[in-house]
N, C-alpha and C. Protein backbone atom coordinates (compact mmCIF):
# COMPACT_ATOMS: atom_id res chain seq x y z
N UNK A 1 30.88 -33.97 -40.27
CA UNK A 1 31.24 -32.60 -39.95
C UNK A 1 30.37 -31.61 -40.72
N UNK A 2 29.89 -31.85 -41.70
CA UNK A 2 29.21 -31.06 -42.89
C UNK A 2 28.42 -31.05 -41.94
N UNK A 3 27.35 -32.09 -41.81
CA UNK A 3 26.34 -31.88 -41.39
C UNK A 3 25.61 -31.18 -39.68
N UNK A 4 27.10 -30.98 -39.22
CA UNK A 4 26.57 -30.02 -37.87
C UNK A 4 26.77 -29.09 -38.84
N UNK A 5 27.87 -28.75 -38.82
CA UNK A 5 27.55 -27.48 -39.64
C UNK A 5 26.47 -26.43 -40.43
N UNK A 6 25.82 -27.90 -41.09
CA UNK A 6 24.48 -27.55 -41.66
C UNK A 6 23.51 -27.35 -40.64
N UNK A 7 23.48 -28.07 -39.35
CA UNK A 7 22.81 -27.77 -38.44
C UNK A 7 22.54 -26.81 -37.62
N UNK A 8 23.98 -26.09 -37.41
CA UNK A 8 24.43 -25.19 -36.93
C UNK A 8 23.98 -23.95 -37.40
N UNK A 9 24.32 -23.77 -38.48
CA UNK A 9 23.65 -23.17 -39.38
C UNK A 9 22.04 -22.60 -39.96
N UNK A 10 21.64 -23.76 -39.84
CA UNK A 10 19.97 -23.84 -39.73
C UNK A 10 19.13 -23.05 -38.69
N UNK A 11 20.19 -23.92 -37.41
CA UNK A 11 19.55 -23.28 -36.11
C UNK A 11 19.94 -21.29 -35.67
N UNK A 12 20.96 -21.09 -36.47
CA UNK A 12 21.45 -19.73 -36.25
C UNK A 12 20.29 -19.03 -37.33
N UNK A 13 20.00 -19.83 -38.28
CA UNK A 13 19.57 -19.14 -39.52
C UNK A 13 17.75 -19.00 -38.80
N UNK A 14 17.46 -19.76 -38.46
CA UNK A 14 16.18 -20.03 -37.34
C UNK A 14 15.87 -18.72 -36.38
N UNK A 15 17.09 -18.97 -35.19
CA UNK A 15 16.95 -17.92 -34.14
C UNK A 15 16.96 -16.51 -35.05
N UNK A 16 17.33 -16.21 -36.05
CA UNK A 16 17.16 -15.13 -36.28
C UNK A 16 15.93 -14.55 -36.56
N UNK A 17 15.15 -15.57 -37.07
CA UNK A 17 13.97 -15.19 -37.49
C UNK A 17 12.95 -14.78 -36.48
N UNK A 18 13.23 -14.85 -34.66
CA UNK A 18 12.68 -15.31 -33.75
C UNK A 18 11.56 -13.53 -33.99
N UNK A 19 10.90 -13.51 -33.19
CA UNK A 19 9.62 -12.47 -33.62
C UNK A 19 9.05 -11.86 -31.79
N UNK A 20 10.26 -12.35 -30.80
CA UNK A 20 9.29 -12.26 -29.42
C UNK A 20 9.98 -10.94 -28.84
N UNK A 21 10.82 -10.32 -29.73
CA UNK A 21 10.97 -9.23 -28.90
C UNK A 21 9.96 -8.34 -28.82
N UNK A 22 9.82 -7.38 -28.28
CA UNK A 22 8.38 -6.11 -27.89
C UNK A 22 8.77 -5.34 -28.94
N UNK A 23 7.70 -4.33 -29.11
CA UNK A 23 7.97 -3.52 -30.04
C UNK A 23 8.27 -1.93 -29.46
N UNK A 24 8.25 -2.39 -27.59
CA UNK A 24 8.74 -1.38 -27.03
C UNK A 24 10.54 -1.50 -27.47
N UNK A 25 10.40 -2.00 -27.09
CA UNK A 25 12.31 -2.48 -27.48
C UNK A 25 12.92 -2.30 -28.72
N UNK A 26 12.41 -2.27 -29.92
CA UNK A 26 12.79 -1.83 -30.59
C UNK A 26 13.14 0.20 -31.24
N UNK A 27 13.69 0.21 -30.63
CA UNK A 27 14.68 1.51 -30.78
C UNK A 27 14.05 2.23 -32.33
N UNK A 28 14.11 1.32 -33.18
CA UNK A 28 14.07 2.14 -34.87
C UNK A 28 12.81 1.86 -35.14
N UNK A 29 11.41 1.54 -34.66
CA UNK A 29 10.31 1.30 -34.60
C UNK A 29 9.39 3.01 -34.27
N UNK A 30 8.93 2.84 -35.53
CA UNK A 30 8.75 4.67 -36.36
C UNK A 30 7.11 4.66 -36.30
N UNK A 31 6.15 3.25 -35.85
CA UNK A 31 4.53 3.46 -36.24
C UNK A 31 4.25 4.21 -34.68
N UNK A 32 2.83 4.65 -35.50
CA UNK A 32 2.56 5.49 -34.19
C UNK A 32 1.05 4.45 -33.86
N UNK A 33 1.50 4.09 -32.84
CA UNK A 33 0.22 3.24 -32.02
C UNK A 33 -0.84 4.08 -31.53
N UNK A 34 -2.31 3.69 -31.28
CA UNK A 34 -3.10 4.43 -30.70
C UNK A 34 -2.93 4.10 -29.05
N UNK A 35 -3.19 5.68 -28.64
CA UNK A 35 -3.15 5.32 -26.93
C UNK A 35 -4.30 4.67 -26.31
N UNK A 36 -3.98 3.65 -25.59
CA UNK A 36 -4.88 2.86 -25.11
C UNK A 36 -5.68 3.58 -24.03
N UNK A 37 -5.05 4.53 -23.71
CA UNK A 37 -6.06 5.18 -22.56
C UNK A 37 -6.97 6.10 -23.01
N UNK A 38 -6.59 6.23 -24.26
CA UNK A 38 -8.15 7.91 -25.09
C UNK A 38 -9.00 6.90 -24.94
N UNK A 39 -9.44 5.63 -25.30
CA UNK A 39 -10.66 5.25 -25.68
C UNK A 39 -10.71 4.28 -24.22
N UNK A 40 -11.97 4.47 -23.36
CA UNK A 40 -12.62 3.52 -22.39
C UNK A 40 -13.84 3.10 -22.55
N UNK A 41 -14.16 1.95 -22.78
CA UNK A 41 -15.76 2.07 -23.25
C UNK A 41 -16.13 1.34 -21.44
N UNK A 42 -16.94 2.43 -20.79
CA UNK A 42 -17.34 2.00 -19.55
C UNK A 42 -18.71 1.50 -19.33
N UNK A 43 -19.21 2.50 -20.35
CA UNK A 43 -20.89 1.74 -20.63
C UNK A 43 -20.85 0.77 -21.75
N UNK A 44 -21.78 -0.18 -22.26
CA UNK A 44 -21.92 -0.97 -23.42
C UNK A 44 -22.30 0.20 -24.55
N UNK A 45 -21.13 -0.25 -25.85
CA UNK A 45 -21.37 0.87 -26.55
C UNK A 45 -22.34 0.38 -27.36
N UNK A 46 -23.29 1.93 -28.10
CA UNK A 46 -24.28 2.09 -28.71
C UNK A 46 -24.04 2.68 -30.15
N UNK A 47 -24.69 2.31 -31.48
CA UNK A 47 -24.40 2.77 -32.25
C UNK A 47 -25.96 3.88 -32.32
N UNK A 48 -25.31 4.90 -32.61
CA UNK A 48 -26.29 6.07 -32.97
C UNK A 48 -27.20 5.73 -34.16
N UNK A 49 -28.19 6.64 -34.03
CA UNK A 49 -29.21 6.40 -35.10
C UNK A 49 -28.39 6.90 -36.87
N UNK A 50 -27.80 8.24 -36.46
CA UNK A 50 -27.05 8.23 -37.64
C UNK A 50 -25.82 9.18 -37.49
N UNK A 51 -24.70 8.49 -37.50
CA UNK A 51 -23.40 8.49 -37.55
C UNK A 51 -23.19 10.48 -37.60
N UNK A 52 -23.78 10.68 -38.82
CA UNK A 52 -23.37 12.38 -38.78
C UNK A 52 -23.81 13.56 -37.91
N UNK A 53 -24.81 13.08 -36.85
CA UNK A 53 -25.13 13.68 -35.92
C UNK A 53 -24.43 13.75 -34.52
N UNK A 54 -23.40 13.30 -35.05
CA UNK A 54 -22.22 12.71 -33.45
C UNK A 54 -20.93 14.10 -33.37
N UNK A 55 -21.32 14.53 -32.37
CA UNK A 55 -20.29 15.46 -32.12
C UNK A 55 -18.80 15.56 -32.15
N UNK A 56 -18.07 16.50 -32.23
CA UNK A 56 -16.78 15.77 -32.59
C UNK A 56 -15.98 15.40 -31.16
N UNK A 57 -15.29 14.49 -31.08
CA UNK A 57 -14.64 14.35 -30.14
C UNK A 57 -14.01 15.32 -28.87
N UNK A 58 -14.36 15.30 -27.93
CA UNK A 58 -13.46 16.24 -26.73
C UNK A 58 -12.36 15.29 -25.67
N UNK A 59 -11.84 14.36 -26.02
CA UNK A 59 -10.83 13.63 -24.89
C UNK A 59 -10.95 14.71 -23.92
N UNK A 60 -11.24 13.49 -22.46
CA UNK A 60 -10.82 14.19 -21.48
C UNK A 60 -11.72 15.09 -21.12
N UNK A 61 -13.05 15.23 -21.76
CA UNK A 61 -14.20 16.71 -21.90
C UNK A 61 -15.24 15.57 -22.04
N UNK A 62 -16.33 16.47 -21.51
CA UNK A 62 -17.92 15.85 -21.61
C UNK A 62 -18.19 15.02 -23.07
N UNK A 63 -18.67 14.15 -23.32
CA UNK A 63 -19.59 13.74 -24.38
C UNK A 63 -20.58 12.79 -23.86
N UNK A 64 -20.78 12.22 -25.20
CA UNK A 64 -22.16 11.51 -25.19
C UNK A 64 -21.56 10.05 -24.34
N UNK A 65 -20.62 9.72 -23.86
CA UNK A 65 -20.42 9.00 -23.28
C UNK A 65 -19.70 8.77 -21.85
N UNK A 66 -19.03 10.23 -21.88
CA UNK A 66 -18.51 10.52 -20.47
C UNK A 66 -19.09 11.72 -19.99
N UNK A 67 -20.32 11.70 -19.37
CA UNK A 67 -20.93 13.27 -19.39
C UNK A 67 -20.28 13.61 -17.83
N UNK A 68 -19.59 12.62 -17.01
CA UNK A 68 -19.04 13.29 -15.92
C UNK A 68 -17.42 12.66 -16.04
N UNK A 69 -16.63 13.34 -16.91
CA UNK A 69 -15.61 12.04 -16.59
C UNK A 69 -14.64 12.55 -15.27
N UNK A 70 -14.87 13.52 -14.94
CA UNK A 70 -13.73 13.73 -13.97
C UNK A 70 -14.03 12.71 -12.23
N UNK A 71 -15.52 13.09 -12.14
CA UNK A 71 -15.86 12.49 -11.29
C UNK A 71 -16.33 10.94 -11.50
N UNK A 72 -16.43 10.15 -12.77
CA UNK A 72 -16.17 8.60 -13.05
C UNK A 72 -14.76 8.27 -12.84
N UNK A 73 -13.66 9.16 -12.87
CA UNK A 73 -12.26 8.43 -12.91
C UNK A 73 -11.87 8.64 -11.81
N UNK A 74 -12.87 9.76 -10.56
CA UNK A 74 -12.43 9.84 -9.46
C UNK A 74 -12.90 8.05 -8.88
N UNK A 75 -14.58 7.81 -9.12
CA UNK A 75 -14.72 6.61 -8.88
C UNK A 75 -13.98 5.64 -9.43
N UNK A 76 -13.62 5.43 -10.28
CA UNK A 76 -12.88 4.34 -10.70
C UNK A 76 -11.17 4.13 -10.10
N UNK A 77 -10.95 5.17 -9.17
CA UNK A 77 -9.74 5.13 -8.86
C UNK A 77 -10.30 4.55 -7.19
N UNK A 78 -11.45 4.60 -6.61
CA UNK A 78 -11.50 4.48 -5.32
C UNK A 78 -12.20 5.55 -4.41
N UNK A 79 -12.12 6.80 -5.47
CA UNK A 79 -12.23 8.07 -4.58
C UNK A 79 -13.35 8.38 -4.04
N UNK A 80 -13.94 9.38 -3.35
CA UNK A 80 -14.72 9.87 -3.13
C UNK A 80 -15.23 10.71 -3.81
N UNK A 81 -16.45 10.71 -4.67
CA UNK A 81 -16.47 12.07 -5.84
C UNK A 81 -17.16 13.23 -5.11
N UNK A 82 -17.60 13.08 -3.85
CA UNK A 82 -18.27 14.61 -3.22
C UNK A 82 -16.65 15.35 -2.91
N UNK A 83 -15.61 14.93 -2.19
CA UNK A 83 -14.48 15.14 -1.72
C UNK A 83 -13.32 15.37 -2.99
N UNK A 84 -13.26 14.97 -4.13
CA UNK A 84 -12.26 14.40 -4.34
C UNK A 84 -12.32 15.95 -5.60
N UNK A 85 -13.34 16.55 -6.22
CA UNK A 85 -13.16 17.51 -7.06
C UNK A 85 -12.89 18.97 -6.40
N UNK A 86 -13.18 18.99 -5.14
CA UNK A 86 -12.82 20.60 -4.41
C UNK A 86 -11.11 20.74 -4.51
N UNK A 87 -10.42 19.49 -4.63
CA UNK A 87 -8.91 19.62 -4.15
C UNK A 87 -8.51 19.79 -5.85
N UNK A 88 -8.71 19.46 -6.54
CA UNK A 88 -8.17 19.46 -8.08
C UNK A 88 -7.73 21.12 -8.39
N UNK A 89 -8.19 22.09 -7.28
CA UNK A 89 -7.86 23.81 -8.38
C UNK A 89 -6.23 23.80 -7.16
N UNK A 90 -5.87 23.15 -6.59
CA UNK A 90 -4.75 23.75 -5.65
C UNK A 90 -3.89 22.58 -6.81
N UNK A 91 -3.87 21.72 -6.78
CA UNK A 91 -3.42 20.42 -7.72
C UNK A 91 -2.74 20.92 -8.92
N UNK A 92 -3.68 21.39 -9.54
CA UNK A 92 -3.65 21.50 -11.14
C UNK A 92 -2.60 22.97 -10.57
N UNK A 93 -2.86 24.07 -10.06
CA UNK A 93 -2.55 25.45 -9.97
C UNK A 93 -0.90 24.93 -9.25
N UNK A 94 -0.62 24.18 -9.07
CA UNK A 94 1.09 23.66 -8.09
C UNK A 94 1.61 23.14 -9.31
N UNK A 95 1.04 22.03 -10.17
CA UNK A 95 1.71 21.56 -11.57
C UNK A 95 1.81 22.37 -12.59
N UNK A 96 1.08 23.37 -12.51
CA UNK A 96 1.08 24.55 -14.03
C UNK A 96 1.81 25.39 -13.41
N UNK A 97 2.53 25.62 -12.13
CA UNK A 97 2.75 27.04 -12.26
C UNK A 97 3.62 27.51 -12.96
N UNK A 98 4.44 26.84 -13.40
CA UNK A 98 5.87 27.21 -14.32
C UNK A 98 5.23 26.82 -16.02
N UNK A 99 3.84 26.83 -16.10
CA UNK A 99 3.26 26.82 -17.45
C UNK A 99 2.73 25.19 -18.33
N UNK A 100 2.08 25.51 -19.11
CA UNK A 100 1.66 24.02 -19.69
C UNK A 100 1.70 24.20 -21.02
N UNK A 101 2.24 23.29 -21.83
CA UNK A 101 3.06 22.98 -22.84
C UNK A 101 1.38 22.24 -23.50
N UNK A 102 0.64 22.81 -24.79
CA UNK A 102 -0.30 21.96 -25.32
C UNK A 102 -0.25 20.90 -26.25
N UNK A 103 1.04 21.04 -26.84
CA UNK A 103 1.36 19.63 -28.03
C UNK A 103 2.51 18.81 -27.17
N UNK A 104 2.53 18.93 -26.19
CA UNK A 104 3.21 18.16 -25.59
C UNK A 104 3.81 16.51 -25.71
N UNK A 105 2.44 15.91 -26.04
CA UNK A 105 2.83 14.42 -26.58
C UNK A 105 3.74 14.95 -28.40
N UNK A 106 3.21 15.54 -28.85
CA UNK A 106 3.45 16.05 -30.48
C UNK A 106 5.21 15.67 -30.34
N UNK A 107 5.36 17.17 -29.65
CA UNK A 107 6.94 17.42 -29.28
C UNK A 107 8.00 16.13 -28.67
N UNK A 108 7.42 15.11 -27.22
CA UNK A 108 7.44 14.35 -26.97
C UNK A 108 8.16 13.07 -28.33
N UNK A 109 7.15 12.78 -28.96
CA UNK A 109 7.28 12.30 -29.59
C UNK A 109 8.45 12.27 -30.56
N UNK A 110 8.45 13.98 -31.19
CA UNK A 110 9.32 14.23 -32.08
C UNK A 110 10.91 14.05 -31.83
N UNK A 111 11.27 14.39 -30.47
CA UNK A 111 11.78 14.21 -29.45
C UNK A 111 12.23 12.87 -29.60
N UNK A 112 11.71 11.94 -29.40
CA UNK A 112 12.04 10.56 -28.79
C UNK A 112 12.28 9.80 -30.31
N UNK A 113 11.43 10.55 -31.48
CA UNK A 113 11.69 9.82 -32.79
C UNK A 113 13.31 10.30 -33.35
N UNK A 114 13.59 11.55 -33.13
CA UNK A 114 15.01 12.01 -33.33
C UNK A 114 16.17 11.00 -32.54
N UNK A 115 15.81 11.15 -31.30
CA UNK A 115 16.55 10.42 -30.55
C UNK A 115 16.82 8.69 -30.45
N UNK A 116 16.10 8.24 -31.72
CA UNK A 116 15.68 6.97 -31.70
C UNK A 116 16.62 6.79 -32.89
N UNK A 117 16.46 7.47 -33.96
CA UNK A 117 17.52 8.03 -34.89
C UNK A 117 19.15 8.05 -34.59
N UNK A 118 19.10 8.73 -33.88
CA UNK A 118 20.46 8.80 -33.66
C UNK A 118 20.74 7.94 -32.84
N UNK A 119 20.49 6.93 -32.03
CA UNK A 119 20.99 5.95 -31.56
C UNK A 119 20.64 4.34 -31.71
N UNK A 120 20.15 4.22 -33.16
CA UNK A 120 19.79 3.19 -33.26
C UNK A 120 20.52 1.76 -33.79
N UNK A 121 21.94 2.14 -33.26
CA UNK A 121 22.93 0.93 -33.47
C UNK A 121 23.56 1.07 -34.32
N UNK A 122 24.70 0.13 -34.60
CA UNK A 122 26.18 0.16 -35.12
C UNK A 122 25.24 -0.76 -36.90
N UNK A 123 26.08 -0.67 -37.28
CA UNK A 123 25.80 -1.00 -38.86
C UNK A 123 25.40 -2.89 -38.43
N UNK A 124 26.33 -3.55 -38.10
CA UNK A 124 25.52 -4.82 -37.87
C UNK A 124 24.54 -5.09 -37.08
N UNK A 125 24.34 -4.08 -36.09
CA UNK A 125 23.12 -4.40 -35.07
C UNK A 125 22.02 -4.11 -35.67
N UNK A 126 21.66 -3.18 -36.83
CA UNK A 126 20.59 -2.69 -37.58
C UNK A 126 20.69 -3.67 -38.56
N UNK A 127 21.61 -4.27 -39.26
CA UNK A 127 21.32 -5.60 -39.78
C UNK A 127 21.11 -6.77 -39.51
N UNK A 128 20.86 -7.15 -38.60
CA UNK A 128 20.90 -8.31 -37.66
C UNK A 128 19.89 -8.05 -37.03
N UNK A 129 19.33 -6.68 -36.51
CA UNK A 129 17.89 -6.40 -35.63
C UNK A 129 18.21 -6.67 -34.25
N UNK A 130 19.48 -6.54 -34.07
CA UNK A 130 19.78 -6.87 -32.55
C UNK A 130 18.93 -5.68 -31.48
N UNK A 131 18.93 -5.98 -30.50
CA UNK A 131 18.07 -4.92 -29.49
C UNK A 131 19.03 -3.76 -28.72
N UNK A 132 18.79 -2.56 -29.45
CA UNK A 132 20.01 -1.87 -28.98
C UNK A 132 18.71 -0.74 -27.62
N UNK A 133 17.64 -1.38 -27.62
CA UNK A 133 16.81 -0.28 -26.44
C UNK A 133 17.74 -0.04 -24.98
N UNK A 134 18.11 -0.99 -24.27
CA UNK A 134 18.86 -0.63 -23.15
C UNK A 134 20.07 0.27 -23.60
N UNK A 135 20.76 -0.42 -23.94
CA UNK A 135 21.67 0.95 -24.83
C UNK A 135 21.69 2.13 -24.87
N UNK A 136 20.19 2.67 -25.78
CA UNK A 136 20.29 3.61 -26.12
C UNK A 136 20.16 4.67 -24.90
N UNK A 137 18.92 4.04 -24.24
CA UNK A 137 18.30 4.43 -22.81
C UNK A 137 19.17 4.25 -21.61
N UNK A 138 20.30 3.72 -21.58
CA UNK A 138 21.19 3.17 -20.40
C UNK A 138 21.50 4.88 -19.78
N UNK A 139 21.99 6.03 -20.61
CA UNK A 139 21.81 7.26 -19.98
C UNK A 139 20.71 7.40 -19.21
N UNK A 140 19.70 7.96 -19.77
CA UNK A 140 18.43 8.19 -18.89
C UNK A 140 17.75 7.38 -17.92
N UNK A 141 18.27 5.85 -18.05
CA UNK A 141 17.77 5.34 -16.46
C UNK A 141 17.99 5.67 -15.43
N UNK A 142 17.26 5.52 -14.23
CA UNK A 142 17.93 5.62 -13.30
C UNK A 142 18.43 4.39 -12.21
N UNK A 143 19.22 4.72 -11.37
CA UNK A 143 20.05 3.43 -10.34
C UNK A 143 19.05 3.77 -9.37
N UNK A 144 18.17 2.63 -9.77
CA UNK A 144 17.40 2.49 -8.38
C UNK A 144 18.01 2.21 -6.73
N UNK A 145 18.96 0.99 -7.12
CA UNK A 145 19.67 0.91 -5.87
C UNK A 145 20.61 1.86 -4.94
N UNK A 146 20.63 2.70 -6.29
CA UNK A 146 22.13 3.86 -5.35
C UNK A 146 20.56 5.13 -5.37
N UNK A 147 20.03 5.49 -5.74
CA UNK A 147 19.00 5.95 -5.06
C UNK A 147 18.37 5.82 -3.81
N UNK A 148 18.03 4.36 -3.80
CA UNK A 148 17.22 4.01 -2.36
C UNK A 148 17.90 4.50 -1.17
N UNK A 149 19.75 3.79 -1.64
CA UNK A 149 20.80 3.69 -0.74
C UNK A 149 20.89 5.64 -0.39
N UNK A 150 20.86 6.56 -1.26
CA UNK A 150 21.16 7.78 -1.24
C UNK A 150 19.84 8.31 0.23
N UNK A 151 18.51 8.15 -0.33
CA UNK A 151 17.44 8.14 0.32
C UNK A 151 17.74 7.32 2.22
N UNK A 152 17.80 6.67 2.18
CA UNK A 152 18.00 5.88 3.31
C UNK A 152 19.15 7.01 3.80
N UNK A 153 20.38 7.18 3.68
CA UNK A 153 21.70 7.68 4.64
C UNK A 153 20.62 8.86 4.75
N UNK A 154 20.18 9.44 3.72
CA UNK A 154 19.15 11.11 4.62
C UNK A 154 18.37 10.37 5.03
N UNK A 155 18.02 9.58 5.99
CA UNK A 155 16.80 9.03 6.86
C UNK A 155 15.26 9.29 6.60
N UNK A 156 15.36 9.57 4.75
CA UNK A 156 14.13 9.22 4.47
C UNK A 156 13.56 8.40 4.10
N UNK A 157 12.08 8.09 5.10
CA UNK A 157 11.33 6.59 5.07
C UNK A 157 11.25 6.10 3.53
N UNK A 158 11.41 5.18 3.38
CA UNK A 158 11.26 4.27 1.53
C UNK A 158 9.90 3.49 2.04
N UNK A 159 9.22 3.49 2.11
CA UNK A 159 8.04 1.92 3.00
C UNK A 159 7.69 1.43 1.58
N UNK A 160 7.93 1.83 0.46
CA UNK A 160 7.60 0.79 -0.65
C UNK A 160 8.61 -0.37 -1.34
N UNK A 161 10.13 0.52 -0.45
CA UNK A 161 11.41 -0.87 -0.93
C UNK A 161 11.57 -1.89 0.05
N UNK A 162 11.79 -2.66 0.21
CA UNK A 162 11.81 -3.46 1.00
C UNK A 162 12.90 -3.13 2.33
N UNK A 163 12.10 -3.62 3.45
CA UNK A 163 13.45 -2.96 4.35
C UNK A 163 15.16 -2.98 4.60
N UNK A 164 15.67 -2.53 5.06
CA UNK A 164 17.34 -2.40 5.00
C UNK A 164 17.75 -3.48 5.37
N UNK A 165 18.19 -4.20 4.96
CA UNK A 165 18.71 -5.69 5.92
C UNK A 165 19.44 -5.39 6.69
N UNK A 166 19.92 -3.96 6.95
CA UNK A 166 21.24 -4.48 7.73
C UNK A 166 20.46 -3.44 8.81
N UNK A 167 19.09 -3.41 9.29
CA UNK A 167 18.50 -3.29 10.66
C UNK A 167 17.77 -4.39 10.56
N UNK A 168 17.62 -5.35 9.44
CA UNK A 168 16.98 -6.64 10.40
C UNK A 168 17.88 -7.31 11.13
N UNK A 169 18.91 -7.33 11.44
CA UNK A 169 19.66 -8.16 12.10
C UNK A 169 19.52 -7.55 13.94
């Protein structure tokens, strides 16, 4: 009997140690990662002749490595780049009109770190490291299914959910 016990034990004492959850999932997880999308290296990168002659960074703006990026990400999406930059001033002028927010990720952030705070589990779940992310987030999801279902009774087309079963019959 001792010895399940000890086993038992071992193996509980084990799973705890387990390491495969994401570090999206963790709720009380405070580092700030770099965004994978600022940096694309599309050409083979080059090191300059000397480092202090390198301009300072513009994300998203001309440099020494994206001297067209609007029209490379039009190509890289598929687009047409003679066609695809005349439509961007009606685009941009429909998403700003109610204004644009410039620290946006900043705030974002601050935002989501408060809120990470205050819901980051009951006294044993923060000792134990249990995964309280659905949890916390279970407000702000949304019901995909009572959506679709909402969408469908107003007879608007879904063509990306799968169709209604109850007109395949």
């Amino acid at each position: 009997m001792i010895r399940v016990a000890l086993a038992v034990l071992a193996a509980i004492t084990l799973s705890a140690c387990e390491r495969e959850n994401p570090t999206l999932f963790n709720v009380r997880a405070q580092d700030r990662t770099p965004d994978e999308f600022g940096i694309l290296p599309t050409r083979p990168l080059e090191t300059p002749e000397s480092f202090d002659a390198l301009p300072p960074p513009t994300p998203g703006g001309v440099n020494r490595t994206d001297p067209q990026p609007q029209a490379e990400a039009i190509a890289a999406l598929g687009g047409n780049i003679d066609r695809g930059v005349g439509a961007d001033g009606a685009l941009v002028a429909a998403v700003t009109r109610y204004g644009v927010e410039g620290n946006i990720r900043d705030r974002l952030a601050a935002e989501d770190l408060a809120f990470r705070r205050a819901n980051d589990g009951r006294l044993l779940e923060r000792l134990f490291s249990v995964n309280v992310y659905f949890d916390a987030y279970e407000p702000q999801s949304l019901d995909q299914h009572g959506e679709l279902e909402r969408l469908r009774r107003l007879g608007i087309r879904t063509v990306a959910a799968p169709p209604d079963p109850e007109l395949l019959d």
